[in-house]
C-alpha atoms as a PDB file:
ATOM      1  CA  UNK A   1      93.443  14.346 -26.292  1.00  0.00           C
ATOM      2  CA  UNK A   2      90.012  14.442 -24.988  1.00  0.00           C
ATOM      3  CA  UNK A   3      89.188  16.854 -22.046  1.00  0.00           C
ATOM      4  CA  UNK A   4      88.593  13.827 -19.693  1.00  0.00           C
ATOM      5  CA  UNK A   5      92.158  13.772 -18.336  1.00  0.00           C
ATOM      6  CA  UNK A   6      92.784  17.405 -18.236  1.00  0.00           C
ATOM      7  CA  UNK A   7      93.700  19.617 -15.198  1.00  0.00           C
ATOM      8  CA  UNK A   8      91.087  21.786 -15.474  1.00  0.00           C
ATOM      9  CA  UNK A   9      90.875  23.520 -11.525  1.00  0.00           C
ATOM     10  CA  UNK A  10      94.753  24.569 -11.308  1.00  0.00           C
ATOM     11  CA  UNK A  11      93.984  25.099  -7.637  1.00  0.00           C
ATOM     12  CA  UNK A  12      92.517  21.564  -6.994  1.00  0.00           C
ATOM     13  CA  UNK A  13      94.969  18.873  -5.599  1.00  0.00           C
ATOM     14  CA  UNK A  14      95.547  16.031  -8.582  1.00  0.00           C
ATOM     15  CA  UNK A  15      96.729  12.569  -9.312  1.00  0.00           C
ATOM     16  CA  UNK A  16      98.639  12.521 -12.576  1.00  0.00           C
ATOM     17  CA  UNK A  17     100.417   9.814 -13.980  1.00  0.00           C
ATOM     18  CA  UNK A  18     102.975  10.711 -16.614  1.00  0.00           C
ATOM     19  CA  UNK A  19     104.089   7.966 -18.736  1.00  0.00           C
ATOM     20  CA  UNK A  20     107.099   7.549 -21.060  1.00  0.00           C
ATOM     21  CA  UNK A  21     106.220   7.035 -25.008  1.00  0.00           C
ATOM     22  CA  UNK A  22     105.694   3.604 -25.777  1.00  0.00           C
ATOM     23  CA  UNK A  23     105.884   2.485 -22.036  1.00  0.00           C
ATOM     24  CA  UNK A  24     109.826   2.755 -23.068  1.00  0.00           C
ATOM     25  CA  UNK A  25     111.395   1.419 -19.757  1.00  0.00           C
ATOM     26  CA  UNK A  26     113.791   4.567 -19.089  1.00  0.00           C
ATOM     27  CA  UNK A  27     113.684   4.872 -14.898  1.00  0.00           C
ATOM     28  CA  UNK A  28     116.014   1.453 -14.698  1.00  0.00           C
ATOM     29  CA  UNK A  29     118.917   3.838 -14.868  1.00  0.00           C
ATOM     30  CA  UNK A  30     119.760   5.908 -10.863  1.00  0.00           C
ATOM     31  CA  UNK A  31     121.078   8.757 -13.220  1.00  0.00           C
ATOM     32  CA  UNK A  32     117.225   9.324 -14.579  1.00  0.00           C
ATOM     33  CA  UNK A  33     115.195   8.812 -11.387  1.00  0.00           C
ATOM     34  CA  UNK A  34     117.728  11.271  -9.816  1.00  0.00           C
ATOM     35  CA  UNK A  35     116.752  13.767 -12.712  1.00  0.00           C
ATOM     36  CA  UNK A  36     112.784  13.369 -11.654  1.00  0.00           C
ATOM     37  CA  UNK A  37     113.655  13.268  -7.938  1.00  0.00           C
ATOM     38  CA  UNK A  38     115.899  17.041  -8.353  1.00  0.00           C
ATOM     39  CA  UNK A  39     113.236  18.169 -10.840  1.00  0.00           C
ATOM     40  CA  UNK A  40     110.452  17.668  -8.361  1.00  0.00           C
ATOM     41  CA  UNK A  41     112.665  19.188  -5.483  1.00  0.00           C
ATOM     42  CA  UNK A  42     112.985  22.053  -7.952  1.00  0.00           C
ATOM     43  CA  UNK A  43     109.533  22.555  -8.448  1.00  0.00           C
ATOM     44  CA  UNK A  44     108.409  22.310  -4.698  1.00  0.00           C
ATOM     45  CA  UNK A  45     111.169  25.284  -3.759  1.00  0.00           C
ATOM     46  CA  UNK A  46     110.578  27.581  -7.051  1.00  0.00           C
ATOM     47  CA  UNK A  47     107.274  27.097  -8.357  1.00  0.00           C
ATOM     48  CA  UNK A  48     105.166  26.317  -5.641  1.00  0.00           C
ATOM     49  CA  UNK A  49     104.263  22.974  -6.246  1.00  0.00           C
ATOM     50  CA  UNK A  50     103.273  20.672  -3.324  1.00  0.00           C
ATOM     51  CA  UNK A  51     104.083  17.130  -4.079  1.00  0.00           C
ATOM     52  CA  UNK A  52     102.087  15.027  -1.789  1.00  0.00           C
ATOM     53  CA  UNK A  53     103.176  11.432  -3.037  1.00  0.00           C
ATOM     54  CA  UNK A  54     104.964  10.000  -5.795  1.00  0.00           C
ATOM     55  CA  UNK A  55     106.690   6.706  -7.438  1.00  0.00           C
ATOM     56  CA  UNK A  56     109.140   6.347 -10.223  1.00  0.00           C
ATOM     57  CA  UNK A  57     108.448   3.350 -11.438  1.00  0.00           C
ATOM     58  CA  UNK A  58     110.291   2.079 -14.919  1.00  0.00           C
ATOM     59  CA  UNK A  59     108.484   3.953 -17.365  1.00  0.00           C
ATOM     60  CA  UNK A  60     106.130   5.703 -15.522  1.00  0.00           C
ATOM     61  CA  UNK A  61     105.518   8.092 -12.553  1.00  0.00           C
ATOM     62  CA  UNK A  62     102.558   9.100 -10.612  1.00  0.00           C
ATOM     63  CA  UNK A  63     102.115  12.061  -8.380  1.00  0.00           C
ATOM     64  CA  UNK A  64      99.470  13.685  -6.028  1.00  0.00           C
ATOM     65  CA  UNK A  65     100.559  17.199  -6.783  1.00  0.00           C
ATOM     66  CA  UNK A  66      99.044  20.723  -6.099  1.00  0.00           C
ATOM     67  CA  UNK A  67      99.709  24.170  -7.015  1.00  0.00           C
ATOM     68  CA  UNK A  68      99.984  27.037  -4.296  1.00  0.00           C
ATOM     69  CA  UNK A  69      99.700  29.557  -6.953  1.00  0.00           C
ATOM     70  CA  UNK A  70      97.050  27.976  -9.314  1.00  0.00           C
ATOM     71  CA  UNK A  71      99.654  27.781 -12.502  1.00  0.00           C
ATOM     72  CA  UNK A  72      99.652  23.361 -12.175  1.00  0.00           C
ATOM     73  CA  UNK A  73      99.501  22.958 -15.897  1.00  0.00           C
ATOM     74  CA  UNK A  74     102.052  25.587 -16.813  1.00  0.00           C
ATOM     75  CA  UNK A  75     104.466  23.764 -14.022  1.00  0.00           C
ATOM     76  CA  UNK A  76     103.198  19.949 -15.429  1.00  0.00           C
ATOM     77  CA  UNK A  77     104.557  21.540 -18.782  1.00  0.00           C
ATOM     78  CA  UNK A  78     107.755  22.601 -17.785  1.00  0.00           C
ATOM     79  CA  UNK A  79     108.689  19.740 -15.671  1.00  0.00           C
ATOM     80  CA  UNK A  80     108.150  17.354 -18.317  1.00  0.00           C
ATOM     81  CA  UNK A  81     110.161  19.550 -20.894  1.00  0.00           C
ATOM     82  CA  UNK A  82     113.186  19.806 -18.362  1.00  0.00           C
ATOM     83  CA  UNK A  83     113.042  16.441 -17.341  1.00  0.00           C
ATOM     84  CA  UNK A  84     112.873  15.074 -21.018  1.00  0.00           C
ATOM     85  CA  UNK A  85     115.481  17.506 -22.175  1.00  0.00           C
ATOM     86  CA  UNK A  86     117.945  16.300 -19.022  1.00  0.00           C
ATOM     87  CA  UNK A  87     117.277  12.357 -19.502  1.00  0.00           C
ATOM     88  CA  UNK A  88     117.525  12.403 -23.634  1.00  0.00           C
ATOM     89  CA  UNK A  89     120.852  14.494 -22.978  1.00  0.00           C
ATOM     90  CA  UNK A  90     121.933  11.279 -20.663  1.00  0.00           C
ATOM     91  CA  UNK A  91     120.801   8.826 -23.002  1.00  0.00           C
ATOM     92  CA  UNK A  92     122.844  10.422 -25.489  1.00  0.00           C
ATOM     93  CA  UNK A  93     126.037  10.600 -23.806  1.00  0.00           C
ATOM     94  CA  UNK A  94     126.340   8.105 -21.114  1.00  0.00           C
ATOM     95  CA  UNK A  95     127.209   4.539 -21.767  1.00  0.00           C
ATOM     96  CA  UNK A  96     123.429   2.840 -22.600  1.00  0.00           C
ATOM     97  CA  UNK A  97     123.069  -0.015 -24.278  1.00  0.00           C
ATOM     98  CA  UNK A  98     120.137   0.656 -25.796  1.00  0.00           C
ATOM     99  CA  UNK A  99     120.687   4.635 -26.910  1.00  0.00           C
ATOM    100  CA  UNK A 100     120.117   3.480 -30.574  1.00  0.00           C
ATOM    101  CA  UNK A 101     117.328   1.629 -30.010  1.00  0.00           C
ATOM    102  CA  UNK A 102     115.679   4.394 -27.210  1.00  0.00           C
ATOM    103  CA  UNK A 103     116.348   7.338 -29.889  1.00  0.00           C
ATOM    104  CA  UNK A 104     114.485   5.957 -32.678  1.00  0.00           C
ATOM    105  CA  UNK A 105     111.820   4.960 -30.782  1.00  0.00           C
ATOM    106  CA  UNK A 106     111.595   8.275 -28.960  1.00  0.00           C
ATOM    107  CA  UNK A 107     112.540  10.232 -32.228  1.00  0.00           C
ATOM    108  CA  UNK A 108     109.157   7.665 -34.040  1.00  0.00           C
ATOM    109  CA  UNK A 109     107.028   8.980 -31.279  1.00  0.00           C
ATOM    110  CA  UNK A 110     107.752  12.591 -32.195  1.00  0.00           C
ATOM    111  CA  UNK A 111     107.265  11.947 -35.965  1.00  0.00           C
ATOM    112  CA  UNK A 112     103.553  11.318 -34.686  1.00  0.00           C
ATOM    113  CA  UNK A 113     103.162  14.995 -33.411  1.00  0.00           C
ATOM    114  CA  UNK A 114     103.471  18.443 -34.943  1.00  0.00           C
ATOM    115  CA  UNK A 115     104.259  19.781 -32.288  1.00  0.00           C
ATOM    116  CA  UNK A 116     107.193  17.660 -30.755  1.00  0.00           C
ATOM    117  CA  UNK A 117     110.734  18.823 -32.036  1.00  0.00           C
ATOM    118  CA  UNK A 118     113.174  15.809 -32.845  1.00  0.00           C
ATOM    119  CA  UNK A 119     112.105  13.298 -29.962  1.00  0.00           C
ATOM    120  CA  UNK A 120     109.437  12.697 -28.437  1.00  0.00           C
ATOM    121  CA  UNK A 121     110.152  11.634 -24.300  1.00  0.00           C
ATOM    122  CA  UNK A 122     106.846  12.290 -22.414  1.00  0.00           C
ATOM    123  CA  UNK A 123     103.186  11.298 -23.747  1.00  0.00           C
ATOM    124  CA  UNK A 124     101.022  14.260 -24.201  1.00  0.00           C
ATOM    125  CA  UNK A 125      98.669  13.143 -21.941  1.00  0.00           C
ATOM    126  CA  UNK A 126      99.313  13.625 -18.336  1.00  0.00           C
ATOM    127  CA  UNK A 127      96.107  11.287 -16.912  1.00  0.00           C
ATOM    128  CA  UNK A 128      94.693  14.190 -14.537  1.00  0.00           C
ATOM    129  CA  UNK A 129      92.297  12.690 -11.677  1.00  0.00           C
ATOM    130  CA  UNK A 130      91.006  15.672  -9.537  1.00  0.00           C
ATOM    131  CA  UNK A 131      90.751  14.391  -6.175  1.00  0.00           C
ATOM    132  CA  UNK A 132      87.791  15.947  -4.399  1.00  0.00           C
ATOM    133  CA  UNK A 133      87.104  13.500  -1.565  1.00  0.00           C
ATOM    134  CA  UNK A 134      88.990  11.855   1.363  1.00  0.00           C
ATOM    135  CA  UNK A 135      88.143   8.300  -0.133  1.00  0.00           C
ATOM    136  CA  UNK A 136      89.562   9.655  -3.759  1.00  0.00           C
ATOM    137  CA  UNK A 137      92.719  10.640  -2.138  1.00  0.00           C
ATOM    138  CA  UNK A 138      93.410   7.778   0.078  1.00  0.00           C
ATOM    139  CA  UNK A 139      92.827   5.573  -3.032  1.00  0.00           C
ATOM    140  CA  UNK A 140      95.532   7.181  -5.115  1.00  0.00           C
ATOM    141  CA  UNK A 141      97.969   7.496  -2.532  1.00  0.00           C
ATOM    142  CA  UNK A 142      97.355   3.617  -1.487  1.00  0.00           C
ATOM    143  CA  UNK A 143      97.520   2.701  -5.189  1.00  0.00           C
ATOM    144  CA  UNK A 144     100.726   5.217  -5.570  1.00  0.00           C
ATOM    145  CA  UNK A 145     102.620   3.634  -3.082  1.00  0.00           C
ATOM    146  CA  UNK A 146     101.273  -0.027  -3.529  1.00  0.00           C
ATOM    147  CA  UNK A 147     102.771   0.133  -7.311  1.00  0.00           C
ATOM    148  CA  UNK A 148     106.186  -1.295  -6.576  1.00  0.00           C
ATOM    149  CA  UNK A 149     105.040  -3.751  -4.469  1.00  0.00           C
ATOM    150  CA  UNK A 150     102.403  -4.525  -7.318  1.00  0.00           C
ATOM    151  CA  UNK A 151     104.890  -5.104  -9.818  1.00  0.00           C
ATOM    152  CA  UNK A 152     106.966  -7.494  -7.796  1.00  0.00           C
ATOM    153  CA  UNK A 153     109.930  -5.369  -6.962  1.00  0.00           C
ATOM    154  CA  UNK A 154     109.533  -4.922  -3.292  1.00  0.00           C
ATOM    155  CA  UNK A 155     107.642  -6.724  -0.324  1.00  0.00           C
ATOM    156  CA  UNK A 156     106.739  -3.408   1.172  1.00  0.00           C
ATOM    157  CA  UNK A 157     105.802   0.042  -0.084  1.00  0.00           C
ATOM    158  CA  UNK A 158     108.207   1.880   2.046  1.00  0.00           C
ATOM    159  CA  UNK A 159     111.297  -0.812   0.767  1.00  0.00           C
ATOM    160  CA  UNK A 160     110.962   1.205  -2.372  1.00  0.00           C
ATOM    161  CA  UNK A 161     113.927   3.798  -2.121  1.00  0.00           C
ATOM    162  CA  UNK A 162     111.975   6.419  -5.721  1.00  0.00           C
ATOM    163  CA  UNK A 163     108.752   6.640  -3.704  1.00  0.00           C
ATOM    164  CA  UNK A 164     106.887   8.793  -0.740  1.00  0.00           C
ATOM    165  CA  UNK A 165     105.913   6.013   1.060  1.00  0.00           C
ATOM    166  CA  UNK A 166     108.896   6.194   2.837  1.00  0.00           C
ATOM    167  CA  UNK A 167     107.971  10.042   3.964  1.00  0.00           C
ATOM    168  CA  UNK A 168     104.598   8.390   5.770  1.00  0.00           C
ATOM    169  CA  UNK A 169     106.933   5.836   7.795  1.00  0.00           C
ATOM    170  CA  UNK A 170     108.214   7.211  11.150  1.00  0.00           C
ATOM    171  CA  UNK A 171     112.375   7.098  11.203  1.00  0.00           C
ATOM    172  CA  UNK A 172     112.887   6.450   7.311  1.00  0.00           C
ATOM    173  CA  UNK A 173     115.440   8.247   4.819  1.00  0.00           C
ATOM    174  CA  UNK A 174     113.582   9.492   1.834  1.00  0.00           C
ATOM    175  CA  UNK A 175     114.730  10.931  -1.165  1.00  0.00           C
ATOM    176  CA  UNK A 176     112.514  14.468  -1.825  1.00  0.00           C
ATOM    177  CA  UNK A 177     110.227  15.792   0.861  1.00  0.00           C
ATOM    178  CA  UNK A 178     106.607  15.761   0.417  1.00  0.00           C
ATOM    179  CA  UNK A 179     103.935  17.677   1.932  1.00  0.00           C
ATOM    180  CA  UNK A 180     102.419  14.977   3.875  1.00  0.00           C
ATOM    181  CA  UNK A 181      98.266  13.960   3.465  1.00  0.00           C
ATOM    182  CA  UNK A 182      96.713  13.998   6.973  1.00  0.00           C
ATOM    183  CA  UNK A 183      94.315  11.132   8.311  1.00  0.00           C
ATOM    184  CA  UNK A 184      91.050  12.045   6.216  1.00  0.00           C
END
């Protein structure tokens, strides 16, 4: 992976968009986005992460995410590794109709990489923008929160029951808090 896409200021506020090998649709299932949504929740009380927006779409998610104590790509890491470990566990034992068919893909991806173990869940590559102006960051969070309503699943952004846009609407139930982007 080149360094294009890498966190490189762990201080610096990011959008990262962390995709599922082979665009594998795995965030159909409540079960897994509930995974991502406790892992984030997680990460915003222990490790200091401030999530500013997010979606969970089907095989991807993107987040506007800083750290509080500079250590971003060390928390990145271990939220992917959790995450994967928890939703591979699921896949395993819950009724799925396509666990066969998941694991070998998932199990191809990590014959691709040394260092992956027996599956591979996560791509390597975590898409790191740096967002260092007001336009930058009111284009990714329009763009985060316009992706359901992109791909034809709701009418509105805030419909969208896995995503912040929900936290930026006065009087709406949302799923994880966010640490919410002023007016730039």
């Amino acid at each position: 992976m080149g360094d294009a896409w890498k966190i490189k200021d762990q201080f610096a506020l990011y959008f990262l968009t962390l995709r599922v090998v082979f665009w594998l649709d795995v965030f159909t299932r409540k079960s897994h986005r509930d995974i991502i949504i406790d892992s984030l929740n997680f990460c915003r009380k222990n490790k200091n992460l401030e999530v500013f927006a997010y979606v969970i779409m089907s095989n991807h998610i993107h987040l506007i995410v800083r750290s509080k104590n500079g250590t971003l790509s060390d928390t990145v890491r271990d939220f992917k590794k959790y995450t994967a470990n928890h939703i591979l566990e699921l896949i395993d034992t819950e009724k799925e109709s396509r666990r066969k068919w998941l694991l070998n893909e998932m199990a191809f991806a990590a014959r691709k990489h040394k260092r992956n173990s027996k599956y591979q869940f996560w791509t390597h590559e975590n898409h790191a923008v740096e967002l260092s102006t007001n336009e930058m960051i009111d284009q990714r969070l329009n763009y985060t929160h316009q992706n359901p309503v992109k791909a034809g699943i709701v009418e509105n952004p805030e419909d969208y029951l896995y995503s912040s846009a929900r936290n930026y609407c006065d009087n709406m139930d949302y799923l994880l808090e966010v640490d919410l982007l002023g007016p730039s």
